[in-house]
C-alpha atoms as a PDB file:
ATOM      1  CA  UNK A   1      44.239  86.957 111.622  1.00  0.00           C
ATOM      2  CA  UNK A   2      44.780  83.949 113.530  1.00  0.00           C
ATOM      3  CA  UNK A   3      48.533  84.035 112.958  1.00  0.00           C
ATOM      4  CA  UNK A   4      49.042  87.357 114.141  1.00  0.00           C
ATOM      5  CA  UNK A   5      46.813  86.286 117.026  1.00  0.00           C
ATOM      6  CA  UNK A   6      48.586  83.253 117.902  1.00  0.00           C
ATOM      7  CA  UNK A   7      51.968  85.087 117.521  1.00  0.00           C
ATOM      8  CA  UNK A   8      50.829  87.872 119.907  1.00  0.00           C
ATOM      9  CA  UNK A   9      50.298  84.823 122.445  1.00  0.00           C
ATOM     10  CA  UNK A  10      53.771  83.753 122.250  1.00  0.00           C
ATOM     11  CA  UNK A  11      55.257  86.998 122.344  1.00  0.00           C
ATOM     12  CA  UNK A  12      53.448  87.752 125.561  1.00  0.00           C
ATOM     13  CA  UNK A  13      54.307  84.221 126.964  1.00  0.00           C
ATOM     14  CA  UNK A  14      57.904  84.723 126.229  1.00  0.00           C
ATOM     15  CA  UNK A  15      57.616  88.687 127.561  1.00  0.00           C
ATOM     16  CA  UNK A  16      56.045  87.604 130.569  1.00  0.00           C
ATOM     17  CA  UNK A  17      58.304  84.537 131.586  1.00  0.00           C
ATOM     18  CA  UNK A  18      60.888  86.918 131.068  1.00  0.00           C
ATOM     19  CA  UNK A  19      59.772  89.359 133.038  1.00  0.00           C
ATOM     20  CA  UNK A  20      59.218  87.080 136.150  1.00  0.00           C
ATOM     21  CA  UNK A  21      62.165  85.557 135.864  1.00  0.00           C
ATOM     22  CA  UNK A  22      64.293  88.592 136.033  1.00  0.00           C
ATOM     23  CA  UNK A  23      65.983  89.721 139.272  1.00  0.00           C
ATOM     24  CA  UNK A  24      65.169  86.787 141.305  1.00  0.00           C
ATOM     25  CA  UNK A  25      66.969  87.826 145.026  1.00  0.00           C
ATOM     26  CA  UNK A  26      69.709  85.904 146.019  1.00  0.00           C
ATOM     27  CA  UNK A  27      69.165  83.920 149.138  1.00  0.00           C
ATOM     28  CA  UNK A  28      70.006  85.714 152.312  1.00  0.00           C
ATOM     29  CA  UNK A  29      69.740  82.901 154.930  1.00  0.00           C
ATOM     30  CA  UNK A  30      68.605  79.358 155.248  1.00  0.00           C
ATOM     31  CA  UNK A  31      70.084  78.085 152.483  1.00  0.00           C
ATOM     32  CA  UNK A  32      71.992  74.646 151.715  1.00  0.00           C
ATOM     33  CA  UNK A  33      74.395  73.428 148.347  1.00  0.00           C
ATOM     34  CA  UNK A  34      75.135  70.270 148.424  1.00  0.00           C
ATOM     35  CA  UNK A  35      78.309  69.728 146.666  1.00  0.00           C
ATOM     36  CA  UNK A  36      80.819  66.872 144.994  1.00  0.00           C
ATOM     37  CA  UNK A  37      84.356  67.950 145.685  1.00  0.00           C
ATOM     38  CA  UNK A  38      86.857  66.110 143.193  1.00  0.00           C
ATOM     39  CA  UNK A  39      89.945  65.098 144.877  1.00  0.00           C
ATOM     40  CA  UNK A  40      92.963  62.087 143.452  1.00  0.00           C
ATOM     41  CA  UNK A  41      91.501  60.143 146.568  1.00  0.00           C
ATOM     42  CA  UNK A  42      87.584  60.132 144.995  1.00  0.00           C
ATOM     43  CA  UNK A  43      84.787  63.176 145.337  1.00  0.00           C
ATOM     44  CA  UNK A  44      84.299  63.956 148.685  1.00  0.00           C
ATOM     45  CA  UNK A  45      80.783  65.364 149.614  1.00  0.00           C
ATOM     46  CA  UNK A  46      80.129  68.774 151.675  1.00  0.00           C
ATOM     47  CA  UNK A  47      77.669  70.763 152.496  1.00  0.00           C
ATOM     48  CA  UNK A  48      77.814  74.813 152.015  1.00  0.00           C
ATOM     49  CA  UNK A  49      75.187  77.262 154.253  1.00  0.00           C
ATOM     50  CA  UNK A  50      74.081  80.831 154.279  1.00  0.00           C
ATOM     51  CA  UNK A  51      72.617  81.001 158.027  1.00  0.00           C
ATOM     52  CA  UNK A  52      72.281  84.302 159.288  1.00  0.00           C
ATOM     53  CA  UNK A  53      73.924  88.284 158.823  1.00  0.00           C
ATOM     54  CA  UNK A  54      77.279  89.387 160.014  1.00  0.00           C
ATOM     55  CA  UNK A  55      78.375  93.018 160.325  1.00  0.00           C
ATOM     56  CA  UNK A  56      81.746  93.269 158.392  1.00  0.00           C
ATOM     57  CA  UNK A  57      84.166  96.718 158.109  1.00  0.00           C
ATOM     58  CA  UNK A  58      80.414  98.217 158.908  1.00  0.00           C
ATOM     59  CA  UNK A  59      78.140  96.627 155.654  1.00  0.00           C
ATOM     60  CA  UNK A  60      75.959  93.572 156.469  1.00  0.00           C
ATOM     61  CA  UNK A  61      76.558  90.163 154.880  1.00  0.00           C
ATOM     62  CA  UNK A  62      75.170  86.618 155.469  1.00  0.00           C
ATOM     63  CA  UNK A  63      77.305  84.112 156.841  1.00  0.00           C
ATOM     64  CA  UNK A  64      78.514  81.490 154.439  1.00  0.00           C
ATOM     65  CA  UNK A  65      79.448  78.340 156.664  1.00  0.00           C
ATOM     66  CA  UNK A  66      81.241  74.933 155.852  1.00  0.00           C
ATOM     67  CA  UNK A  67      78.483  72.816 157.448  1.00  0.00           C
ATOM     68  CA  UNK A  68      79.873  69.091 158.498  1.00  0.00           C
ATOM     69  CA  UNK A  69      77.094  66.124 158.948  1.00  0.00           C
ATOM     70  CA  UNK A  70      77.155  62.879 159.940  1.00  0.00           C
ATOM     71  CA  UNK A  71      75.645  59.524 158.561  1.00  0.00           C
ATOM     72  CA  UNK A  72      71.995  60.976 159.582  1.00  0.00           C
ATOM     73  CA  UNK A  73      72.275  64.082 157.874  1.00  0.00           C
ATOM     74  CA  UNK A  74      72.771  65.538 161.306  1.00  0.00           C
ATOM     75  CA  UNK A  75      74.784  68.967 161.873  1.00  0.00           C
ATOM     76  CA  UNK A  76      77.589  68.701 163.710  1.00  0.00           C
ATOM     77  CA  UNK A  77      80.196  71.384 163.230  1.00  0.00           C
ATOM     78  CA  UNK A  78      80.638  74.281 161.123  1.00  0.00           C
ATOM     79  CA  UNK A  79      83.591  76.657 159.748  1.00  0.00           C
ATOM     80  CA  UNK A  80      83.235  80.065 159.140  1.00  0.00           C
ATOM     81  CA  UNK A  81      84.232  80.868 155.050  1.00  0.00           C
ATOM     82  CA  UNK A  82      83.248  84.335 154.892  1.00  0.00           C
ATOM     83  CA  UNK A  83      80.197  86.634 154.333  1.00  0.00           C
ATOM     84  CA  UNK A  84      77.938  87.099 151.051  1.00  0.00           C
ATOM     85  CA  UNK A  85      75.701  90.055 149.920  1.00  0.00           C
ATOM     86  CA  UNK A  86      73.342  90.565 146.799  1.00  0.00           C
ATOM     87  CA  UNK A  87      71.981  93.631 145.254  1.00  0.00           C
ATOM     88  CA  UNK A  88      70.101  94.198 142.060  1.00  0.00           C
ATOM     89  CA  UNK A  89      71.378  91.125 140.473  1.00  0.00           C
ATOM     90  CA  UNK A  90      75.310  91.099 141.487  1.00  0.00           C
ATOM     91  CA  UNK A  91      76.432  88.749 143.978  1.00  0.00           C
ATOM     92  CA  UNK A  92      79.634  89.793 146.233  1.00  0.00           C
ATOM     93  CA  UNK A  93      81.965  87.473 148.648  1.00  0.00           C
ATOM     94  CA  UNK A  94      84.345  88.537 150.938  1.00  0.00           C
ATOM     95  CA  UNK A  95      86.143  85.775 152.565  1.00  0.00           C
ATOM     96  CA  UNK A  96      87.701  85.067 155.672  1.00  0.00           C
ATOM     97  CA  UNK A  97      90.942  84.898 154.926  1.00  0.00           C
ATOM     98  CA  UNK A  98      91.801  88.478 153.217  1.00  0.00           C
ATOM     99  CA  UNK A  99      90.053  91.791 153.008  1.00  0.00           C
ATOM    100  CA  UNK A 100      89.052  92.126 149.545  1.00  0.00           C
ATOM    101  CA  UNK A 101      85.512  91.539 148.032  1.00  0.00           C
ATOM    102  CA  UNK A 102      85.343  89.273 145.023  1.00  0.00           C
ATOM    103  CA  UNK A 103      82.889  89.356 142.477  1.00  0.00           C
ATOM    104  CA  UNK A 104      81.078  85.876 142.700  1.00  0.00           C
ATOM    105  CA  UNK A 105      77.874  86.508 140.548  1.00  0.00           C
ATOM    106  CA  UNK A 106      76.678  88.973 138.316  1.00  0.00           C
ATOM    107  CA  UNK A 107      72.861  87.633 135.959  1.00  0.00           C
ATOM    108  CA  UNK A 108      72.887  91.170 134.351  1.00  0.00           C
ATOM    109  CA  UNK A 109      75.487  89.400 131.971  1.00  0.00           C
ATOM    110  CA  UNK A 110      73.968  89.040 128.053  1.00  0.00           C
ATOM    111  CA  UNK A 111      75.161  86.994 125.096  1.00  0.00           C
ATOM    112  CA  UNK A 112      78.919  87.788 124.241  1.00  0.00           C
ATOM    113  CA  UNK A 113      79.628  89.845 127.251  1.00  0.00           C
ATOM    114  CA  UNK A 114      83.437  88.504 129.153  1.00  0.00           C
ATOM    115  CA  UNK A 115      83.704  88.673 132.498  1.00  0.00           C
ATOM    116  CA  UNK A 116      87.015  88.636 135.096  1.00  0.00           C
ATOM    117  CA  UNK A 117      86.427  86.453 137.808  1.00  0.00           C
ATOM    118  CA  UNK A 118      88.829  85.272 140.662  1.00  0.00           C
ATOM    119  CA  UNK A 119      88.467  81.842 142.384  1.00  0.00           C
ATOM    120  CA  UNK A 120      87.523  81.929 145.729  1.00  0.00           C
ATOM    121  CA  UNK A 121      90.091  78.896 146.820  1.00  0.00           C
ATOM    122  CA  UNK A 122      93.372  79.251 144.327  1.00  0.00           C
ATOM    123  CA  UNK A 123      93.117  82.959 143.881  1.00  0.00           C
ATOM    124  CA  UNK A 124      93.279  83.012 139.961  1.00  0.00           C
ATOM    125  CA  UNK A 125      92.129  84.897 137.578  1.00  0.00           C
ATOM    126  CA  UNK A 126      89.686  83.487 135.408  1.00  0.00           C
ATOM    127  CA  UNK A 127      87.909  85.044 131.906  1.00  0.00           C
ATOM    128  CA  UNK A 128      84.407  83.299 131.093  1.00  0.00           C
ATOM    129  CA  UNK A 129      82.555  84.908 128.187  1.00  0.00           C
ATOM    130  CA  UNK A 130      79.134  83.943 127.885  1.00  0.00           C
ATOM    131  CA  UNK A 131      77.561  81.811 124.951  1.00  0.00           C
ATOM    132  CA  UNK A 132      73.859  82.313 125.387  1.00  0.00           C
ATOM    133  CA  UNK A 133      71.208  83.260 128.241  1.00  0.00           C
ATOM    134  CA  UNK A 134      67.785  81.074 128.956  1.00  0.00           C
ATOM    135  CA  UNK A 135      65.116  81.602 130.937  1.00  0.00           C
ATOM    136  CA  UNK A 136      64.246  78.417 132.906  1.00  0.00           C
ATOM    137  CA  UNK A 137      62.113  76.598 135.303  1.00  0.00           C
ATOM    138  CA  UNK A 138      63.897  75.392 138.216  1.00  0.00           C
ATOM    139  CA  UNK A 139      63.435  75.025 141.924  1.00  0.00           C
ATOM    140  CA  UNK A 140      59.775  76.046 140.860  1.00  0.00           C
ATOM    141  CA  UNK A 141      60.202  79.922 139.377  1.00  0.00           C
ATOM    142  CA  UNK A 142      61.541  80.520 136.319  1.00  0.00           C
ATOM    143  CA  UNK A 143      65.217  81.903 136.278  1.00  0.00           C
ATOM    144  CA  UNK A 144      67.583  83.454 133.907  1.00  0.00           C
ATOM    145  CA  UNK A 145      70.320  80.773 133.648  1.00  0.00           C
ATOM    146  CA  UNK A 146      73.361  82.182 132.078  1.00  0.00           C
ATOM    147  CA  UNK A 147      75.734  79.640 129.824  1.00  0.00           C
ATOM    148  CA  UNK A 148      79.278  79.813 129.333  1.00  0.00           C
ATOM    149  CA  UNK A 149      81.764  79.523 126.863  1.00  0.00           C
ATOM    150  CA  UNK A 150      84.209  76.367 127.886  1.00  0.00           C
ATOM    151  CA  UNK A 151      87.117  77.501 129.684  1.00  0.00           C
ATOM    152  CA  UNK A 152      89.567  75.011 127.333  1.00  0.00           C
ATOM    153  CA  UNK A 153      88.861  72.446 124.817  1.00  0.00           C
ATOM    154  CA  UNK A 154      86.610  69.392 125.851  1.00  0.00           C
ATOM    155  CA  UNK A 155      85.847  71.244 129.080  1.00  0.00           C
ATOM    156  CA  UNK A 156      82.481  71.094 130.918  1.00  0.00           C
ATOM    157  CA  UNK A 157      80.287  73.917 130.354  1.00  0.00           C
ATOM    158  CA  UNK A 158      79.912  76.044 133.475  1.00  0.00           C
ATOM    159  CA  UNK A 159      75.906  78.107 133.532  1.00  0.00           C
ATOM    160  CA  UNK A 160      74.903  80.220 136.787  1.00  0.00           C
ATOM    161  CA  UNK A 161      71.054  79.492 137.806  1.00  0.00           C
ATOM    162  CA  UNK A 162      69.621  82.975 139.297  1.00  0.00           C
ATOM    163  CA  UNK A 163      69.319  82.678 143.056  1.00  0.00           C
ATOM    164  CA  UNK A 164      71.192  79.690 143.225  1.00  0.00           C
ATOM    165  CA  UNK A 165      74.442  80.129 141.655  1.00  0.00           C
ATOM    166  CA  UNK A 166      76.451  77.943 139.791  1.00  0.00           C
ATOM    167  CA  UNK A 167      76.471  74.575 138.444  1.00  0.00           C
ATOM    168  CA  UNK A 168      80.281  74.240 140.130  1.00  0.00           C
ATOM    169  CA  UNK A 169      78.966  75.186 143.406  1.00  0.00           C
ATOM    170  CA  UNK A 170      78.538  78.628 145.215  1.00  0.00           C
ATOM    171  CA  UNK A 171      82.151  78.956 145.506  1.00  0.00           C
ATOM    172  CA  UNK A 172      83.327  76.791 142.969  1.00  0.00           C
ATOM    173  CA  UNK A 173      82.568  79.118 140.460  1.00  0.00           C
ATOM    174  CA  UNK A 174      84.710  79.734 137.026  1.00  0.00           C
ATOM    175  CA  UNK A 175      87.090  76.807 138.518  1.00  0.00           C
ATOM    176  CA  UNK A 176      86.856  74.528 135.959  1.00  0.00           C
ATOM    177  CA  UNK A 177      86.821  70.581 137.105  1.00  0.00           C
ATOM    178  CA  UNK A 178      89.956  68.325 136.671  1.00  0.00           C
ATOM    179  CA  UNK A 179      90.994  64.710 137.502  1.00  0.00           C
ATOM    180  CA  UNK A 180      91.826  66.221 140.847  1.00  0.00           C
ATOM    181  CA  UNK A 181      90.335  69.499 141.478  1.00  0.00           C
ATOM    182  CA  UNK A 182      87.254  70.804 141.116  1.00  0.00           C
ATOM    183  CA  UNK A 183      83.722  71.193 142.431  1.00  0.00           C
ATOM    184  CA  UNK A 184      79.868  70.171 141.398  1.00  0.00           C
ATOM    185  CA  UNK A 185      76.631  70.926 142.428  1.00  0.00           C
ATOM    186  CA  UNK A 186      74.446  68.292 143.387  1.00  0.00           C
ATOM    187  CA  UNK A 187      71.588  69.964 144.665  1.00  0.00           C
ATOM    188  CA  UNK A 188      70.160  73.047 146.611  1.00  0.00           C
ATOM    189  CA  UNK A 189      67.590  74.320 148.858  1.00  0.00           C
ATOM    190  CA  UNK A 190      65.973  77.693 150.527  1.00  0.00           C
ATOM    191  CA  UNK A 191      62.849  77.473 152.315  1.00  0.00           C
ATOM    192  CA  UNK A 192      60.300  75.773 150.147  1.00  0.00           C
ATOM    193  CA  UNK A 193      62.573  75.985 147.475  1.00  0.00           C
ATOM    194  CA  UNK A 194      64.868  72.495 146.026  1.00  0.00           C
ATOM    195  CA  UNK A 195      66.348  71.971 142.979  1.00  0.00           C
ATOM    196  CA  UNK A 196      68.659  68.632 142.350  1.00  0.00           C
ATOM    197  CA  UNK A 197      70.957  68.590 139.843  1.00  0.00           C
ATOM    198  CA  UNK A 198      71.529  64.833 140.086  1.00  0.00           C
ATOM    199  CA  UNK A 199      69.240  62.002 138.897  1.00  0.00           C
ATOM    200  CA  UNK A 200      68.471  60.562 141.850  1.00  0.00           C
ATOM    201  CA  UNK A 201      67.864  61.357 145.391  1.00  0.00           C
ATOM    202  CA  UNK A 202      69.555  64.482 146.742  1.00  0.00           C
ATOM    203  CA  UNK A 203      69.165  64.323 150.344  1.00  0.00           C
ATOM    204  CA  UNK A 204      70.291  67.320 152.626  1.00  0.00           C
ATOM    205  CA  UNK A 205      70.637  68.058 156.515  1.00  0.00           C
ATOM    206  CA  UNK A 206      67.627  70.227 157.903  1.00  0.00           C
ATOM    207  CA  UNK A 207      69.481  73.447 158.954  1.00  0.00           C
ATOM    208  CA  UNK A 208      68.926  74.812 162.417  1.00  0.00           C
ATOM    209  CA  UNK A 209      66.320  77.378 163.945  1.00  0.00           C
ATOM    210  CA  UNK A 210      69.295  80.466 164.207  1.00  0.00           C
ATOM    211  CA  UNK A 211      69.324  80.077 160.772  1.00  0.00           C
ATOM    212  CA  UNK A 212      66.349  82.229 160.683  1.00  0.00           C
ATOM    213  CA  UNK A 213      67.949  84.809 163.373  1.00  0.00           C
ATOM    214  CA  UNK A 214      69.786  87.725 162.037  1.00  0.00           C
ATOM    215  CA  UNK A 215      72.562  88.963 164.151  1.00  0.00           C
ATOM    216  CA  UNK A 216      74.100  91.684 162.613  1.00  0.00           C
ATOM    217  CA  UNK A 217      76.996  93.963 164.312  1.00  0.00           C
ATOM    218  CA  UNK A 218      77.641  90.284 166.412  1.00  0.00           C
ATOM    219  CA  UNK A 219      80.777  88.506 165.832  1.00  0.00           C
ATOM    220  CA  UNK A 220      80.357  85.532 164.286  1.00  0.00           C
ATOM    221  CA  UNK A 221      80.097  82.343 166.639  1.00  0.00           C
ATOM    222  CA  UNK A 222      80.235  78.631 166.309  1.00  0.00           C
ATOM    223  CA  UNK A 223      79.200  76.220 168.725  1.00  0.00           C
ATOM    224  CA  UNK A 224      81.420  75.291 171.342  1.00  0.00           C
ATOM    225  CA  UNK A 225      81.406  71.060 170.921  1.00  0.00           C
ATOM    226  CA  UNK A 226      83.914  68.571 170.632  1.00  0.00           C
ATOM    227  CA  UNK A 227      87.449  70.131 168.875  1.00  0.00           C
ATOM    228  CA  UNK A 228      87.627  69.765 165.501  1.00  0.00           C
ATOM    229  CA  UNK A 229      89.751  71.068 162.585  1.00  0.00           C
ATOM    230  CA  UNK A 230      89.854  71.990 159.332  1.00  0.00           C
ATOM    231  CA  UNK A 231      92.058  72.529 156.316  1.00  0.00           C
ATOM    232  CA  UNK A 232      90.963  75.249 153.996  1.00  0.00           C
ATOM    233  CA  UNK A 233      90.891  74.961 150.865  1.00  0.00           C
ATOM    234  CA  UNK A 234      90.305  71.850 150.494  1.00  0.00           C
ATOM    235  CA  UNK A 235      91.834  70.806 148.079  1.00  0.00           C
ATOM    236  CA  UNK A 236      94.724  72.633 148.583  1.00  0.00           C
ATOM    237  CA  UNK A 237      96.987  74.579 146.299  1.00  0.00           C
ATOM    238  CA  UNK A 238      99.695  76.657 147.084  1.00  0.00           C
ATOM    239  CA  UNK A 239      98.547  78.239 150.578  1.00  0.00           C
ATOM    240  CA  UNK A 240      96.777  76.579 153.214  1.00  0.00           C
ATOM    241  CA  UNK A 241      94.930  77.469 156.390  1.00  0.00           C
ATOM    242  CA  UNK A 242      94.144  75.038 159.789  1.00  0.00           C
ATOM    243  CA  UNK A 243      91.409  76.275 161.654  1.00  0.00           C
ATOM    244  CA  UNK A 244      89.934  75.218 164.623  1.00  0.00           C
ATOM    245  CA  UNK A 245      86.125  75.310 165.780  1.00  0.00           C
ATOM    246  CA  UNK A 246      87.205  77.031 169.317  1.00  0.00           C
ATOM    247  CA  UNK A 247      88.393  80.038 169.668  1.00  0.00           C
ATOM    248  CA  UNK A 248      90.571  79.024 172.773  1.00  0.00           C
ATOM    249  CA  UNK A 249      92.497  75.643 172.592  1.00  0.00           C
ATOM    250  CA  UNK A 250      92.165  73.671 175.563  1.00  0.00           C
ATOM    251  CA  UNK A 251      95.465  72.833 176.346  1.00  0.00           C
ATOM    252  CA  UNK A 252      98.776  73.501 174.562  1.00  0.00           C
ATOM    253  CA  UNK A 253      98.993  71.780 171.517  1.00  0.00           C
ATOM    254  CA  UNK A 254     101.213  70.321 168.338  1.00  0.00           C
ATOM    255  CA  UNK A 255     100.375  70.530 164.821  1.00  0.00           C
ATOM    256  CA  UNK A 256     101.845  67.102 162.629  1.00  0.00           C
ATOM    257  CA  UNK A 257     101.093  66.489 158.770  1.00  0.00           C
ATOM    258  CA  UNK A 258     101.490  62.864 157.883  1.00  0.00           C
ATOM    259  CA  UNK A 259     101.676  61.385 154.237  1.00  0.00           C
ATOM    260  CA  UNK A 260      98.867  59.174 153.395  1.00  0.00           C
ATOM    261  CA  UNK A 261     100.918  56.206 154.351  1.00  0.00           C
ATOM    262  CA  UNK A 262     101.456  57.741 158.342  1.00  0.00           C
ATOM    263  CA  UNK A 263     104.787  59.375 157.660  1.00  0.00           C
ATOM    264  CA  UNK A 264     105.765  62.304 159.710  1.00  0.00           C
ATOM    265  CA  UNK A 265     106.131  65.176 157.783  1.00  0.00           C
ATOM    266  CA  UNK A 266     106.125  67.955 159.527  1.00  0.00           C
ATOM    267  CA  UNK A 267     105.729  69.647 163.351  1.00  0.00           C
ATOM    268  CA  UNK A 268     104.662  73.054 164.775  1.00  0.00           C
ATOM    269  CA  UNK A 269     104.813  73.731 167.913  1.00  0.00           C
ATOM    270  CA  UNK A 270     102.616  76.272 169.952  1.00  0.00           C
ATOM    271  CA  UNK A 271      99.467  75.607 167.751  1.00  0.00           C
ATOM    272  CA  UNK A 272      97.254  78.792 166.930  1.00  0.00           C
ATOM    273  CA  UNK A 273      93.203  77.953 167.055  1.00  0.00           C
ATOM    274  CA  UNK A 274      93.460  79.572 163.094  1.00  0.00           C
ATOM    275  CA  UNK A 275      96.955  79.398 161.511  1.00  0.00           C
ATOM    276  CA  UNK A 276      98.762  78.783 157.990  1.00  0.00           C
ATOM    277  CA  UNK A 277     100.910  76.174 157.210  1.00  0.00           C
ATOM    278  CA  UNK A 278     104.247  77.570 157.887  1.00  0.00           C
ATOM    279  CA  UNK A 279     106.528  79.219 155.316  1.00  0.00           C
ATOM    280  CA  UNK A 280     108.784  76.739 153.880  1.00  0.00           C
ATOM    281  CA  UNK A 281     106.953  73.986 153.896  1.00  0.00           C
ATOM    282  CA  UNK A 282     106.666  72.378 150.815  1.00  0.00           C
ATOM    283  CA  UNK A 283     103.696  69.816 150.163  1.00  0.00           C
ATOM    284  CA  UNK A 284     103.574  67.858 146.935  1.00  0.00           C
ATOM    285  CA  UNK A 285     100.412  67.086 145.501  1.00  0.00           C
ATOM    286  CA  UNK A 286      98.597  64.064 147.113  1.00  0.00           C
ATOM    287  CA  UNK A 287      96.662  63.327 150.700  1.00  0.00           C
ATOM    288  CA  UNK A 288      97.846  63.859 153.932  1.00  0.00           C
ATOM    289  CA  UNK A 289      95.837  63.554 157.450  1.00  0.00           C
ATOM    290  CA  UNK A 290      96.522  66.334 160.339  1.00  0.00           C
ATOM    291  CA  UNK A 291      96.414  65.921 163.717  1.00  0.00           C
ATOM    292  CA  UNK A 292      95.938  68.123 166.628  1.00  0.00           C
ATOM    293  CA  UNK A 293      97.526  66.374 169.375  1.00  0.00           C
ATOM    294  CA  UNK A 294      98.450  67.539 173.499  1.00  0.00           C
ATOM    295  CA  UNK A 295     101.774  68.218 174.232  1.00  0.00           C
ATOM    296  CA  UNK A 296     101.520  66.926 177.282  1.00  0.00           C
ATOM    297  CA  UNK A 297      99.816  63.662 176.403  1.00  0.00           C
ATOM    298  CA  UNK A 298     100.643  63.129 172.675  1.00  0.00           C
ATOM    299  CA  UNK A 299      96.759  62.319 172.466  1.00  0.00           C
ATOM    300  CA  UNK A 300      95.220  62.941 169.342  1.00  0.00           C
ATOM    301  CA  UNK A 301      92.436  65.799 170.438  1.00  0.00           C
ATOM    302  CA  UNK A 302      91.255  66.337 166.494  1.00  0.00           C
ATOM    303  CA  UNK A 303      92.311  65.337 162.727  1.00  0.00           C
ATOM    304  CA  UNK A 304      91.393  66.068 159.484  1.00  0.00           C
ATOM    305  CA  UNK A 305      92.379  65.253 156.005  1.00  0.00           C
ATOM    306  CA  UNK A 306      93.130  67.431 153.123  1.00  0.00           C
ATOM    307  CA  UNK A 307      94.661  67.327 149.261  1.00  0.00           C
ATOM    308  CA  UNK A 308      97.161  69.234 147.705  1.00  0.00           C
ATOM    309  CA  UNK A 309      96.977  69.277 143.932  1.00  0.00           C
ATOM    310  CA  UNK A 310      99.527  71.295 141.730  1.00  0.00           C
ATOM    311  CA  UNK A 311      99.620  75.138 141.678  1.00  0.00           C
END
């Protein structure tokens, strides 16, 4: 009698957790990632953002922004990735650069079930079958945590964390870390909600009040501040995208890509405030530094650096 007691106990633990844990929502705003980028220089450290709703092709997504900081943890610029919508468990992104919605999340996956995913950044097709499926305790509610298979021998084991995403990063997903590529989460936050994936201090930047204001059917705007741009991806592989944080230049301006070492590798002329890297132009893989610079001054008006690894 007392077995059969003590077993109904753990069968209604174990049913309950489960059913609490199922179909956490996805967060729809005021969310951070913190993130570890690995790059042949060393990891570089960025900060990822859902802060507010867009209205794209007529359906409403939240804006998912590249958030820059400074030594403080203060916000200083942002770039625009794309937009991000949840429903009933499957998470969607459709980025900025093409039309197409990709599949980022789905935790209605079980045990033994493949699915086809496509990076975000390279564009690759990617099969991850999964290995098991846990419920777990994490950023204080218990979550259905979903563990894959290793993408190749020796390789890390990716697992996606309901309403949080993925232990590669929201974006980084099924891209499976290299000596020079790849992506880890360090920690994450919504509201009252934190979870670091690191075993120390995880600090992140307190995101700002429009966070909390929804502006769908309104284009999407970034602050107008001091000029800054941006290579995306980052790294690189075989396209690549220079974006700006204005929408209007403010004077005529000249693209140049040096080598790490300050050679000059390349010029374009008439600068766009969003344009690719021009057909033709063939980067190996290392680090190069861009400049924005006047035309009519030569000054440098904004820079950035950026990696290219191999295709």
């Amino acid at each position: 009698m007392q077995k059969t007691f003590f077993s109904s106990i753990v069968f209604l633990f174990v049913w309950t957790g489960a059913t609490l844990a199922q179909n956490l929502p996805f967060p729809e705003s005021n969310a951070i990632w913190k993130e570890a980028n690995t790059t042949i220089a060393g990891p570089i450290f960025s900060h990822t953002a859902l802060c507010g709703d867009t209205l794209l092709n007529g359906i409403n997504f939240s804006q998912v922004l590249s958030v820059q900081v400074d030594s403080a943890l203060n916000i200083t610029g942002s770039f625009y990735f794309g937009g991000l919508r949840s429903n009933n468990g499957v998470v969607r992104f459709k980025p900025n650069d093409f039309s197409a919605e990709l599949l980022l999340y789905d935790f209605n996956l079980q045990p033994n079930d493949v699915i086809d995913l496509t990076e975000v950044f390279l564009g690759n097709t990617v099969s991850r079958k999964v290995d098991s499926v846990k419920m777990e305790m994490l950023a204080g509610k218990m979550r259905k945590v979903i563990y894959f298979e290793p993408g190749y021998l020796n390789a890390p084991v990716e697992y996606w964390m309901e309403g949080i995403g993925s232990n590669f990063g929201l974006l980084g997903r099924a891209s499976d870390p290299g000596p020079d590529h790849g992506s880890d989460l360090l920690c994450f936050e919504h509201g009252t909600e934190y979870h670091n994936q690191t075993l120390i201090e995880c600090f992140l930047p307190q995101l700002p009040a429009e966070c909390g204001i929804l502006n769908a059917g309104k284009e999407v705007v970034v602050k107008k501040g001091p000029l800054k741009l941006t290579a995306q991806p980052n790294p690189a592989g075989p396209t690549l995208r220079f974006s700006t944080n204005q929408k209007q230049l403010p004077e005529a301006c000249n693209l140049k890509i040096y080598t790490a070492n300050g050679k000059l590798l390349k010029t374009v002329a008439a600068t766009q405030p969003e344009m690719d890297l021009p057909a033709g132009t063939n980067l190996t893989p290392g680090f190069y530094i861009a400049t924005l610079e006047s035309q009519r001054t030569e000054r440098v008006l904004a820079h950035c650096s950026f990696v290219v690894v191999e295709p």
